[in-house]
PDB file of N, CA and C in Angstrom:
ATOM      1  N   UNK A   1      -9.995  -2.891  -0.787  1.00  0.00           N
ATOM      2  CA  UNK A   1     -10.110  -2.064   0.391  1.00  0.00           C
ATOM      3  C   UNK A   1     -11.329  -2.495   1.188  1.00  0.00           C
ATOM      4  N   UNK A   2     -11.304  -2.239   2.415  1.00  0.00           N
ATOM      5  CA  UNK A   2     -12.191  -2.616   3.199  1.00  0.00           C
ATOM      6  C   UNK A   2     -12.670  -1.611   3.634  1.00  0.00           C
ATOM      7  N   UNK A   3     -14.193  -1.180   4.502  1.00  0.00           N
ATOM      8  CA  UNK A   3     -14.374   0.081   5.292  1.00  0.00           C
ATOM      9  C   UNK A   3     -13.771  -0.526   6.888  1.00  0.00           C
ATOM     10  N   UNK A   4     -13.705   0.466   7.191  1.00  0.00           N
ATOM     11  CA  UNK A   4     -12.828   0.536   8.660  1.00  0.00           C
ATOM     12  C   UNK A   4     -11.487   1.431   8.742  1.00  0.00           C
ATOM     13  N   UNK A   5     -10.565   1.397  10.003  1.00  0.00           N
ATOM     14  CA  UNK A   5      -9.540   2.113   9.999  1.00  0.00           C
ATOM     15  C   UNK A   5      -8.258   1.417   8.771  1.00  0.00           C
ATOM     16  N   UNK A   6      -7.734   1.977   8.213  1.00  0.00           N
ATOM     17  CA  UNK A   6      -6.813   2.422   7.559  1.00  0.00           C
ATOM     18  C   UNK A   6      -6.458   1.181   7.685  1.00  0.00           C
ATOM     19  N   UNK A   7      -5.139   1.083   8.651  1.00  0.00           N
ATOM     20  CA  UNK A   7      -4.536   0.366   9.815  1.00  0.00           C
ATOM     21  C   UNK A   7      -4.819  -1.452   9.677  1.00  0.00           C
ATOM     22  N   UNK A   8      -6.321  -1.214   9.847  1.00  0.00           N
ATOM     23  CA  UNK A   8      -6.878  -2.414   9.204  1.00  0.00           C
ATOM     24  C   UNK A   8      -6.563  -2.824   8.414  1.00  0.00           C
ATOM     25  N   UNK A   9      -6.515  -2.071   7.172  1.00  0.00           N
ATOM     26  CA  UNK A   9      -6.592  -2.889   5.791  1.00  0.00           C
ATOM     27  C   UNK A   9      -5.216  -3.276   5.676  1.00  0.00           C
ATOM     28  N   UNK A  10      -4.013  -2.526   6.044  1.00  0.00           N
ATOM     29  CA  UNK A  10      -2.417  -3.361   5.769  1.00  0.00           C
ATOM     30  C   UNK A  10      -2.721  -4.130   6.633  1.00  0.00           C
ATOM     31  N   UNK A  11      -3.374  -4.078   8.042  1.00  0.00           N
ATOM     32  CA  UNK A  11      -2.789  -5.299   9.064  1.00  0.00           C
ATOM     33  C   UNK A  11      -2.677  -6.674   8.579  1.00  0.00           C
ATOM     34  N   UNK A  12      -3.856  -6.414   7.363  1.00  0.00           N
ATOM     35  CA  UNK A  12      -4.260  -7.817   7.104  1.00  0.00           C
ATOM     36  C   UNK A  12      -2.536  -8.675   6.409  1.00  0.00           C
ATOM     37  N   UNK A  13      -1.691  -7.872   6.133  1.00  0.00           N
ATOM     38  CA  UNK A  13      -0.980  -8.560   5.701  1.00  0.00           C
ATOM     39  C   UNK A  13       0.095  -9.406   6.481  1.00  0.00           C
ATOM     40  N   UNK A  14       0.029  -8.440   7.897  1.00  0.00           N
ATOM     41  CA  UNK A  14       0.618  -9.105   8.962  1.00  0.00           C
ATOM     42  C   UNK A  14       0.478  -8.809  10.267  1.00  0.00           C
ATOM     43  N   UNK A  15       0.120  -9.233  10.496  1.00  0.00           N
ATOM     44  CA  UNK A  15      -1.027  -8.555  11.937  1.00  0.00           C
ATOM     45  C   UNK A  15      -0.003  -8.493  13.187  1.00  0.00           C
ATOM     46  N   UNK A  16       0.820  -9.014  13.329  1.00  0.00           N
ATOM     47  CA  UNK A  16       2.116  -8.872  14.171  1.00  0.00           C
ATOM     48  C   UNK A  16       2.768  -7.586  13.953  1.00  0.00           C
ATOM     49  N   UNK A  17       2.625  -6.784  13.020  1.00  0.00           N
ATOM     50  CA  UNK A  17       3.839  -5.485  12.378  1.00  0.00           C
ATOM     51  C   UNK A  17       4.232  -4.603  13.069  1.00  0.00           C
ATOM     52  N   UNK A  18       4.892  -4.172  13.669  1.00  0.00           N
ATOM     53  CA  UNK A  18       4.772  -2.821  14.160  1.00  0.00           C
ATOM     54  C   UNK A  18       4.751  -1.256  13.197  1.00  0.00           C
ATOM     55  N   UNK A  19       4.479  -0.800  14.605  1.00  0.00           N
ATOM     56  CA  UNK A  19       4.228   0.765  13.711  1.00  0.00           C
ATOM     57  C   UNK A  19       5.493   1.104  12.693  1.00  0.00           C
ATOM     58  N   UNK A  20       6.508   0.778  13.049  1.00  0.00           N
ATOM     59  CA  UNK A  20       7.941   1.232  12.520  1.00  0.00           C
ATOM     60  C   UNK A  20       7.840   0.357  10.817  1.00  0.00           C
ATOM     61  N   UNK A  21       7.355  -0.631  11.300  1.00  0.00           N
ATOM     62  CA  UNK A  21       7.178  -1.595   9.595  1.00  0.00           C
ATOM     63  C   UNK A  21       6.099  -0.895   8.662  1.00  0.00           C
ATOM     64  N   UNK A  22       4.827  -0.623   9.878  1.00  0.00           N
ATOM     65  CA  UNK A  22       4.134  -0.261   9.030  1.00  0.00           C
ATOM     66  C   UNK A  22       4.591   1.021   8.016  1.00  0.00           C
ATOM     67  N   UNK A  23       5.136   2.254   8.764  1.00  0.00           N
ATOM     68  CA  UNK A  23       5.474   3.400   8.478  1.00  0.00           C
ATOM     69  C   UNK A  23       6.727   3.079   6.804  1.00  0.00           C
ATOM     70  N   UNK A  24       7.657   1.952   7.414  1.00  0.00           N
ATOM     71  CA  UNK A  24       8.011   1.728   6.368  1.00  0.00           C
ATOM     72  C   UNK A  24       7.803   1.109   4.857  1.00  0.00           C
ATOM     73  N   UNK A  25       6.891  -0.442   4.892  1.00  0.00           N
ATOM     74  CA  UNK A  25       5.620  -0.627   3.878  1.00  0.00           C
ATOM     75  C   UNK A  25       5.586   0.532   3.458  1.00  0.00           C
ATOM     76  N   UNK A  26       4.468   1.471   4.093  1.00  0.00           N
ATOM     77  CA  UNK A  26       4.073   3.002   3.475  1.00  0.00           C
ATOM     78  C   UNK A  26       5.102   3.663   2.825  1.00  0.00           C
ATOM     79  N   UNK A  27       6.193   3.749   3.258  1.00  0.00           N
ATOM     80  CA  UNK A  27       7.136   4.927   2.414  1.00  0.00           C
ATOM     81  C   UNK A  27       8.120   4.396   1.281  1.00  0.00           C
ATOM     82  N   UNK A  28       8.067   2.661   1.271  1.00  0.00           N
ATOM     83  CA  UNK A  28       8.408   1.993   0.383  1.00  0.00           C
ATOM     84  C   UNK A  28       7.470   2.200  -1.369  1.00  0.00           C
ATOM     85  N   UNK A  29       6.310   2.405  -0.744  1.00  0.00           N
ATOM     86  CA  UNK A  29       5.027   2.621  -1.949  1.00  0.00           C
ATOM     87  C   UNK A  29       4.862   3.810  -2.194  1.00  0.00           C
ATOM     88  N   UNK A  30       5.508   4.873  -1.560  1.00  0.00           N
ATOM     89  CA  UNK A  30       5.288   6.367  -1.678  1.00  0.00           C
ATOM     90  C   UNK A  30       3.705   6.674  -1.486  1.00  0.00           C
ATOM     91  N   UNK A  31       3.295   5.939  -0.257  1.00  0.00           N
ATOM     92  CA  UNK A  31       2.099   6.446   0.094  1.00  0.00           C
ATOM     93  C   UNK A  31       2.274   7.018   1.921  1.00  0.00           C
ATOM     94  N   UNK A  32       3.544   7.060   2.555  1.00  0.00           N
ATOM     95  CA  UNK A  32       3.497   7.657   3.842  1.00  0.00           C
ATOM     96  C   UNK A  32       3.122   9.090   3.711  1.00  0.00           C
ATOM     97  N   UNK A  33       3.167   9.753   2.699  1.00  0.00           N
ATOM     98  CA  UNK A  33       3.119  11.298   2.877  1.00  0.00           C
ATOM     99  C   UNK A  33       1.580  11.370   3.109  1.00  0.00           C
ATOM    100  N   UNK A  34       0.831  10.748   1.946  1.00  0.00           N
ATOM    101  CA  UNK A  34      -0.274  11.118   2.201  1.00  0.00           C
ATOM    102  C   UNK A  34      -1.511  10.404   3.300  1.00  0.00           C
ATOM    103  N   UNK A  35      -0.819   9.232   4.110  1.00  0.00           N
ATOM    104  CA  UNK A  35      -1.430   8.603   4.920  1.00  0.00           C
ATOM    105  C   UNK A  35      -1.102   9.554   6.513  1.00  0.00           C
ATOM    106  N   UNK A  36       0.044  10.318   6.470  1.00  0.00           N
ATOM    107  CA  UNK A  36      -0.003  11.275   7.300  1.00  0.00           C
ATOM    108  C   UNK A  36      -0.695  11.907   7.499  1.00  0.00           C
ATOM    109  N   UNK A  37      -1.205  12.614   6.553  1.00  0.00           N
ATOM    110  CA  UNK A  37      -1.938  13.589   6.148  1.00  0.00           C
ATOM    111  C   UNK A  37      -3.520  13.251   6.412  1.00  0.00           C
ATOM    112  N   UNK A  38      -4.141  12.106   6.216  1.00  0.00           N
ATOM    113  CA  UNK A  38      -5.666  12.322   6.868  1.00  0.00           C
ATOM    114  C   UNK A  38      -5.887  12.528   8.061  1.00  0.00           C
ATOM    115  N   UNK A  39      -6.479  12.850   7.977  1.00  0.00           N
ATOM    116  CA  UNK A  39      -7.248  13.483   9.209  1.00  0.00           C
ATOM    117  C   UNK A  39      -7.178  12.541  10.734  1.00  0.00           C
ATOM    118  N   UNK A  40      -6.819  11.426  10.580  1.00  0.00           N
ATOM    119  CA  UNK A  40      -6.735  10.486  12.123  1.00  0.00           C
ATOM    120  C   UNK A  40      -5.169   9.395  11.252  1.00  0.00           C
ATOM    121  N   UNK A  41      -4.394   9.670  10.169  1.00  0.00           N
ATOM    122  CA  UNK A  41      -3.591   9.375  10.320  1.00  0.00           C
ATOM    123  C   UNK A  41      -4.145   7.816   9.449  1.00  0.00           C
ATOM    124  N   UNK A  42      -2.892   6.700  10.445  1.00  0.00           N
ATOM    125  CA  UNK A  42      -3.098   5.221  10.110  1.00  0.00           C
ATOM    126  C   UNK A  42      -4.625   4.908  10.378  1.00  0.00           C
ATOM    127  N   UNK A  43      -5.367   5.380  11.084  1.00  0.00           N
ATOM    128  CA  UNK A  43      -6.358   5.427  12.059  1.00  0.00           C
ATOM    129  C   UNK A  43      -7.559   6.084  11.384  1.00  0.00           C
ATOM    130  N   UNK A  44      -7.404   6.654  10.128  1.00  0.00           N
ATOM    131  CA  UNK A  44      -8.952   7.208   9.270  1.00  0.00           C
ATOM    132  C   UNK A  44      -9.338   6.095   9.245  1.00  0.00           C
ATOM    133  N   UNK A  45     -10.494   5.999   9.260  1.00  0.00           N
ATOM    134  CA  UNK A  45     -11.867   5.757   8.631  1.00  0.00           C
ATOM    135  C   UNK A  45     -11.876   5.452   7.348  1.00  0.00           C
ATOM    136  N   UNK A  46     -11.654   4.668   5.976  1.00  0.00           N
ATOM    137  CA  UNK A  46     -11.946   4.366   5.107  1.00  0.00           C
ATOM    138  C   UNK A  46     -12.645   3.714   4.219  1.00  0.00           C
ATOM    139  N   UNK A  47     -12.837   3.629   3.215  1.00  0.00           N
ATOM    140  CA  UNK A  47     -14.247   3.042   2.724  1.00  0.00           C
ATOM    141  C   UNK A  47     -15.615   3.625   2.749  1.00  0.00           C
ATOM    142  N   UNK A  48     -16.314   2.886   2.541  1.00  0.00           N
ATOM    143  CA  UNK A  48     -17.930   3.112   2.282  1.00  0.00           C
ATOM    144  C   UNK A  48     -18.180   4.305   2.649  1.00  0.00           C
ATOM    145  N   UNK A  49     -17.992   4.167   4.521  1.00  0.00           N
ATOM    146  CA  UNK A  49     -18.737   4.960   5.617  1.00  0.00           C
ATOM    147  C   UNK A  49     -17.494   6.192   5.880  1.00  0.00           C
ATOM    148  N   UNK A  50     -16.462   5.750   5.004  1.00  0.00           N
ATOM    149  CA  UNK A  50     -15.225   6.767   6.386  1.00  0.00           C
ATOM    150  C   UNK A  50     -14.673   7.339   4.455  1.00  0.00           C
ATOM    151  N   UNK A  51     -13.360   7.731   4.726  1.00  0.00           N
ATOM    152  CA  UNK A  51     -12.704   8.922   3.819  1.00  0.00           C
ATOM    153  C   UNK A  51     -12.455   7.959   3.059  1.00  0.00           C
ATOM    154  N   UNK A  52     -13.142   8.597   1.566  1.00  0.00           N
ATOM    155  CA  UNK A  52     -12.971   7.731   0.373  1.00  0.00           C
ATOM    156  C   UNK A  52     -10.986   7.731  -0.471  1.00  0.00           C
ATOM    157  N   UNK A  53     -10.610   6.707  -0.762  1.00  0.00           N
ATOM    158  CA  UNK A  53      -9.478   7.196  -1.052  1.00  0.00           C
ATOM    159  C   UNK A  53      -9.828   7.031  -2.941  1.00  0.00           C
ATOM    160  N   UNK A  54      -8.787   7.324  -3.590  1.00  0.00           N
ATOM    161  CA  UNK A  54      -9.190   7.051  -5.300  1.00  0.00           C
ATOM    162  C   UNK A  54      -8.416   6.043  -5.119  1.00  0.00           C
ATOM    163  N   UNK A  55      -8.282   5.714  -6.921  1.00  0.00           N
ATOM    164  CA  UNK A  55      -8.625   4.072  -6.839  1.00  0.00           C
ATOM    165  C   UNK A  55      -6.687   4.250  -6.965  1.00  0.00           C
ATOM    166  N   UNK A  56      -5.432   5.046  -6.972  1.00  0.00           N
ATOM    167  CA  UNK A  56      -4.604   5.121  -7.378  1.00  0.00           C
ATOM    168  C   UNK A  56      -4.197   5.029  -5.526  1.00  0.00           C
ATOM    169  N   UNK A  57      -4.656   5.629  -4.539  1.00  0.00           N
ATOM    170  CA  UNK A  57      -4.421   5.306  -3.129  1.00  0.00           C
ATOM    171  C   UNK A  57      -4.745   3.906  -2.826  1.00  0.00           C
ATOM    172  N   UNK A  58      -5.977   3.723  -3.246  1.00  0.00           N
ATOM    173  CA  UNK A  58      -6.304   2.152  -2.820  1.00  0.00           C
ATOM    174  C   UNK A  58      -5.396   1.363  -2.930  1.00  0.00           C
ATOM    175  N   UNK A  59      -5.094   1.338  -4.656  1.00  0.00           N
ATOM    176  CA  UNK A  59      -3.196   0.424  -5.086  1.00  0.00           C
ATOM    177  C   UNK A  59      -2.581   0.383  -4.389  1.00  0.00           C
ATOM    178  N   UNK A  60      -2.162   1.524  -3.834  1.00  0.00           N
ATOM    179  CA  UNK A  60      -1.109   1.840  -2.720  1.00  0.00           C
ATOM    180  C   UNK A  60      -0.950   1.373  -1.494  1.00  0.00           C
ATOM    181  N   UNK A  61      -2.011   1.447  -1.123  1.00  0.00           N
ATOM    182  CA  UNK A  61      -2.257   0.357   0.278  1.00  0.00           C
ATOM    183  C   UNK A  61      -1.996  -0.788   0.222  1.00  0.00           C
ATOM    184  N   UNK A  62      -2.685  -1.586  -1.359  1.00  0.00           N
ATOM    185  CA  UNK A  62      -2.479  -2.996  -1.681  1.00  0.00           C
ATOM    186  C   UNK A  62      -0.784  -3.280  -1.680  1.00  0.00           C
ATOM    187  N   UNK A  63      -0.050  -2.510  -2.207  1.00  0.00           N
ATOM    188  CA  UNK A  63       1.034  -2.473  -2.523  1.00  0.00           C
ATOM    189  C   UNK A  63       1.840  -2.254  -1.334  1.00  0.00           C
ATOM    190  N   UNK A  64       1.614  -1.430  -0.063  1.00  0.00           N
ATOM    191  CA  UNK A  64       1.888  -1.380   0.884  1.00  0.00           C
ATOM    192  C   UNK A  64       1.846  -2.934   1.710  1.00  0.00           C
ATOM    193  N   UNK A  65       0.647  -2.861   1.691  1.00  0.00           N
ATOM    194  CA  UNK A  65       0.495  -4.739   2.240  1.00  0.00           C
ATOM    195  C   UNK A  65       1.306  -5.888   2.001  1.00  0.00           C
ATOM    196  N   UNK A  66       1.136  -5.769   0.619  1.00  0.00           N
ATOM    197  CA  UNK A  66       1.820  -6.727  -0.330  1.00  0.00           C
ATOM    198  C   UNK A  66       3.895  -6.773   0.339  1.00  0.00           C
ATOM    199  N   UNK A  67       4.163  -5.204   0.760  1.00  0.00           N
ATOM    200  CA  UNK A  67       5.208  -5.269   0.807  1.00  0.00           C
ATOM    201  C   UNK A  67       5.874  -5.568   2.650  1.00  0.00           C
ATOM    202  N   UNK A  68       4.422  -5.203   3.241  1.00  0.00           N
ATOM    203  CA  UNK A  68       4.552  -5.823   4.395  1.00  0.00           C
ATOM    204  C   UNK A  68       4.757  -7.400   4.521  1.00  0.00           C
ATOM    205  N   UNK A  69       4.089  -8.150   3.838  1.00  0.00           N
ATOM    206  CA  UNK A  69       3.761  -9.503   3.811  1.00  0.00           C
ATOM    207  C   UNK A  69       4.877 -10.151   3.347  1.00  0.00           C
ATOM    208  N   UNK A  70       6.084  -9.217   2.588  1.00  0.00           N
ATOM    209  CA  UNK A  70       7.172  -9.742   2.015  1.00  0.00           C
ATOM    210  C   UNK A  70       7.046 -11.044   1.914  1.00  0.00           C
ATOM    211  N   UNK A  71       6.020 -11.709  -0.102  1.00  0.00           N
ATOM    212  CA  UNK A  71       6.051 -12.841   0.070  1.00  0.00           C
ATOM    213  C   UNK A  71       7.576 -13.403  -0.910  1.00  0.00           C
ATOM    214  N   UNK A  72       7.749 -14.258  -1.091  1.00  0.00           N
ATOM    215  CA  UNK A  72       8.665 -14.979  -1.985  1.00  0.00           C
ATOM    216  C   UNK A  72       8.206 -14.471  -3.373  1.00  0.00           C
ATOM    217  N   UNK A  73       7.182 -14.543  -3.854  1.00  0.00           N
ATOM    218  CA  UNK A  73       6.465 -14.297  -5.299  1.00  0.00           C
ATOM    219  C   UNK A  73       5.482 -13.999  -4.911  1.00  0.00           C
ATOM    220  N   UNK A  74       5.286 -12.418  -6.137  1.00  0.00           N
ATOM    221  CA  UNK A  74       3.739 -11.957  -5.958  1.00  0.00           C
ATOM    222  C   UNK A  74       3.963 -11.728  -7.311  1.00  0.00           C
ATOM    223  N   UNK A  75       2.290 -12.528  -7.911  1.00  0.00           N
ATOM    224  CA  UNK A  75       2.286 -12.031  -9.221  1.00  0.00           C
ATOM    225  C   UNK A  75       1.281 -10.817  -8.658  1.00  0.00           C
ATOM    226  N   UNK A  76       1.777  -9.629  -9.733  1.00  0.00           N
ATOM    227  CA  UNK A  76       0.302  -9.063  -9.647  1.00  0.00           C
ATOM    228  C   UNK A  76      -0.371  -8.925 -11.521  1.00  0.00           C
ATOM    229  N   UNK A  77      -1.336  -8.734 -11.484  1.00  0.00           N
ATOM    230  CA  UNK A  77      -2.600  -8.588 -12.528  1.00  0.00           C
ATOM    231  C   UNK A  77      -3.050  -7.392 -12.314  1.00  0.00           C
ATOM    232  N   UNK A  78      -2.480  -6.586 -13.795  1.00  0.00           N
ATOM    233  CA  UNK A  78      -2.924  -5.183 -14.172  1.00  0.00           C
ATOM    234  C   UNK A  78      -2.899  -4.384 -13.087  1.00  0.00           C
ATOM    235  N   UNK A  79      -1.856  -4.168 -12.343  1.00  0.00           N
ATOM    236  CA  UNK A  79      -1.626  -3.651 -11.005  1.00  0.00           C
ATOM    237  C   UNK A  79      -2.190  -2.183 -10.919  1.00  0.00           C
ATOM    238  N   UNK A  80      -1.868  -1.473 -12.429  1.00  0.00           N
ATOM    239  CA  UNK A  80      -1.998  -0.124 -12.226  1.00  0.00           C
ATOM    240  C   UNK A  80      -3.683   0.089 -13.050  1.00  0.00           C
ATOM    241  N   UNK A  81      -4.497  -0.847 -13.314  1.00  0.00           N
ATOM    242  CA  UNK A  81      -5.537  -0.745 -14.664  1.00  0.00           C
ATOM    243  C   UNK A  81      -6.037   0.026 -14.039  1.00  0.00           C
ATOM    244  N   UNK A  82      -6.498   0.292 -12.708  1.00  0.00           N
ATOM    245  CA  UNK A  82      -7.786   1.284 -12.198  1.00  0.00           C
ATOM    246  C   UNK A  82      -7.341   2.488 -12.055  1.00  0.00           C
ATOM    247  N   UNK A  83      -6.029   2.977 -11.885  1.00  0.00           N
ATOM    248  CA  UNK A  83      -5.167   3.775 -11.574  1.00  0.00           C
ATOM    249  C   UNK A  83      -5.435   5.080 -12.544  1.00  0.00           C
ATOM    250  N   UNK A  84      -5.240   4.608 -14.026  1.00  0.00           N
ATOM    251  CA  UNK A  84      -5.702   5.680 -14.957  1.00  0.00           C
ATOM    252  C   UNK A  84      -3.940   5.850 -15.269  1.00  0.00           C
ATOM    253  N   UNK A  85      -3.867   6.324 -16.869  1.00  0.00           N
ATOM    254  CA  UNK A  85      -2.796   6.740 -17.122  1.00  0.00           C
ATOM    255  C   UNK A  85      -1.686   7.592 -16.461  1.00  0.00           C
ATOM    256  N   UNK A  86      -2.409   8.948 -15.873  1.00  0.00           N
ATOM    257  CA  UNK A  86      -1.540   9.442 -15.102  1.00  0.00           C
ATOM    258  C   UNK A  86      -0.946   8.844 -14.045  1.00  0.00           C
ATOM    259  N   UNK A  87      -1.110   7.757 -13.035  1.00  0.00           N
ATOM    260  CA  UNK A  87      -0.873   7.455 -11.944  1.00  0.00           C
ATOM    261  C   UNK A  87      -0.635   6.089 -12.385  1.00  0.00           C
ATOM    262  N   UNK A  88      -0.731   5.623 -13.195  1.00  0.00           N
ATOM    263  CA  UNK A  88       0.229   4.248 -13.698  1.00  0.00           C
ATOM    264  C   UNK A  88       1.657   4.392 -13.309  1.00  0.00           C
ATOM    265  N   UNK A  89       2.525   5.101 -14.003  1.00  0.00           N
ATOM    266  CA  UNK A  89       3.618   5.017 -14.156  1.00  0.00           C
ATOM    267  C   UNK A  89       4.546   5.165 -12.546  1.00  0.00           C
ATOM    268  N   UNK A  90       3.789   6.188 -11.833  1.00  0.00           N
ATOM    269  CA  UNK A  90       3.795   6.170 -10.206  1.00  0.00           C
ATOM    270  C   UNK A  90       3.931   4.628  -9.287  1.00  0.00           C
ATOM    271  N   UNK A  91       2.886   4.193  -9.930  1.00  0.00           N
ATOM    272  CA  UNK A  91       2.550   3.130  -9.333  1.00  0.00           C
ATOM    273  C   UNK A  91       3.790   1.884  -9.845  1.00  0.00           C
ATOM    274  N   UNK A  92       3.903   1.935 -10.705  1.00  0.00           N
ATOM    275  CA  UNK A  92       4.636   0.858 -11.178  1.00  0.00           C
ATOM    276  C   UNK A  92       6.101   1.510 -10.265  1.00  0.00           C
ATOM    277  N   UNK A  93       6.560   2.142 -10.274  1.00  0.00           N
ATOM    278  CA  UNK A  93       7.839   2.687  -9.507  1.00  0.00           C
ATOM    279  C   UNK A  93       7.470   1.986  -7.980  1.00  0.00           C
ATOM    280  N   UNK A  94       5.795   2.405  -7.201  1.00  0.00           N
ATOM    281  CA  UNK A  94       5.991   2.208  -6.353  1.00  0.00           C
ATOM    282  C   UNK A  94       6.043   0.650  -5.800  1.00  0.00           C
ATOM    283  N   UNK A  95       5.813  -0.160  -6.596  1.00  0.00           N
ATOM    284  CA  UNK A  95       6.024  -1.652  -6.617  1.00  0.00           C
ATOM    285  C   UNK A  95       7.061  -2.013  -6.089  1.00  0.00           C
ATOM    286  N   UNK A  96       7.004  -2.939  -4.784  1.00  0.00           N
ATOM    287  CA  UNK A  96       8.100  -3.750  -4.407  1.00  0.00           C
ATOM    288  C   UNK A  96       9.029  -4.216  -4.903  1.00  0.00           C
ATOM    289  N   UNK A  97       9.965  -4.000  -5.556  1.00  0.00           N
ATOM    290  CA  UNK A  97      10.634  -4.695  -6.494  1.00  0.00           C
ATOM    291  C   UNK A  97      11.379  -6.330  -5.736  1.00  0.00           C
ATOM    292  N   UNK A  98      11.836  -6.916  -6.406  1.00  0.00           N
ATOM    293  CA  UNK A  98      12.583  -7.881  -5.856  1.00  0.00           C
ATOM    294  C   UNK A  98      14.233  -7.897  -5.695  1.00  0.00           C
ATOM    295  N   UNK A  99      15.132  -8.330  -4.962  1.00  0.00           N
ATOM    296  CA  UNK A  99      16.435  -7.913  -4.460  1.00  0.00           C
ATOM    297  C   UNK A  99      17.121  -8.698  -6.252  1.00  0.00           C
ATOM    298  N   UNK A 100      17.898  -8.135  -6.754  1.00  0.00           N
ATOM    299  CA  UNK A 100      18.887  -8.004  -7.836  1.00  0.00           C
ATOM    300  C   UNK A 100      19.758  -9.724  -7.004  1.00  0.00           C
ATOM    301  N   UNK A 101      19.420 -10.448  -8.559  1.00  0.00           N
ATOM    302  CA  UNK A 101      20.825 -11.440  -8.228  1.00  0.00           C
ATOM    303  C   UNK A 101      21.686 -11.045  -8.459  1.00  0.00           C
ATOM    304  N   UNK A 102      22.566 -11.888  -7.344  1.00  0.00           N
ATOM    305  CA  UNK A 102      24.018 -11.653  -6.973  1.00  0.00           C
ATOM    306  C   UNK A 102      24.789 -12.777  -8.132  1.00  0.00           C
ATOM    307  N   UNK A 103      25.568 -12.598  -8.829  1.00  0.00           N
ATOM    308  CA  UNK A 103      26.185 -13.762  -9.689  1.00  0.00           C
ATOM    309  C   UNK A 103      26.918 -14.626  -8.958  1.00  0.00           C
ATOM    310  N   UNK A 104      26.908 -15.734  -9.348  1.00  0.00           N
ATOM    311  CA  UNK A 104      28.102 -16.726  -8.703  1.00  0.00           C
ATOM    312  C   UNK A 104      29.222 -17.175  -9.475  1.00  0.00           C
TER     313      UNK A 104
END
């Protein structure tokens, strides 16, 4: 996470996105409800100086990004470790999954 707006920190995954992608990223990770919900929206303040998120939101963003950026392969590493038991299992659901092969 970075400090700055919200907004910021997915852009980084594709700075072209629109709001409609972004909104979706977010509700793909089951983090649109609560990115509604701060106080300026996509547009809080986060980090250091602005609204702290826990470390199970932070994921979420990453994971948001990650799903904006739609790469070919993403490994991730201990995706949920900071998360804490309760919010592991959340998290792993909210993971991008990859599209199911089709057999030939």
């Amino acid at each position: 996470m970075f400090s700055g707006p919200l907004v910021n920190d997915v852009r980084l995954a594709r700075a072209d996105a629109s709001a409609d992608e972004f909104s979706e990223a977010l509700e793909l990770v089951g983090a649109l409800a609560w990115v509604k919900a701060l106080p300026e929206g996509l547009d809080t303040e986060v980090g250091e100086n602005g609204h702290q998120l826990t470390g199970a939101q932070a994921l979420r963003v990453a994971l948001a990004r990650l799903a904006l950026a739609d790469p070919a392969v993403a490994v991730l590493d201990e995706a949920t470790a900071e998360a804490g038991s309760a919010d592991a299992r959340d998290l792993e659901r909210a993971s991008p999954q990859p599209p199911k092969a089709v057999p030939r």
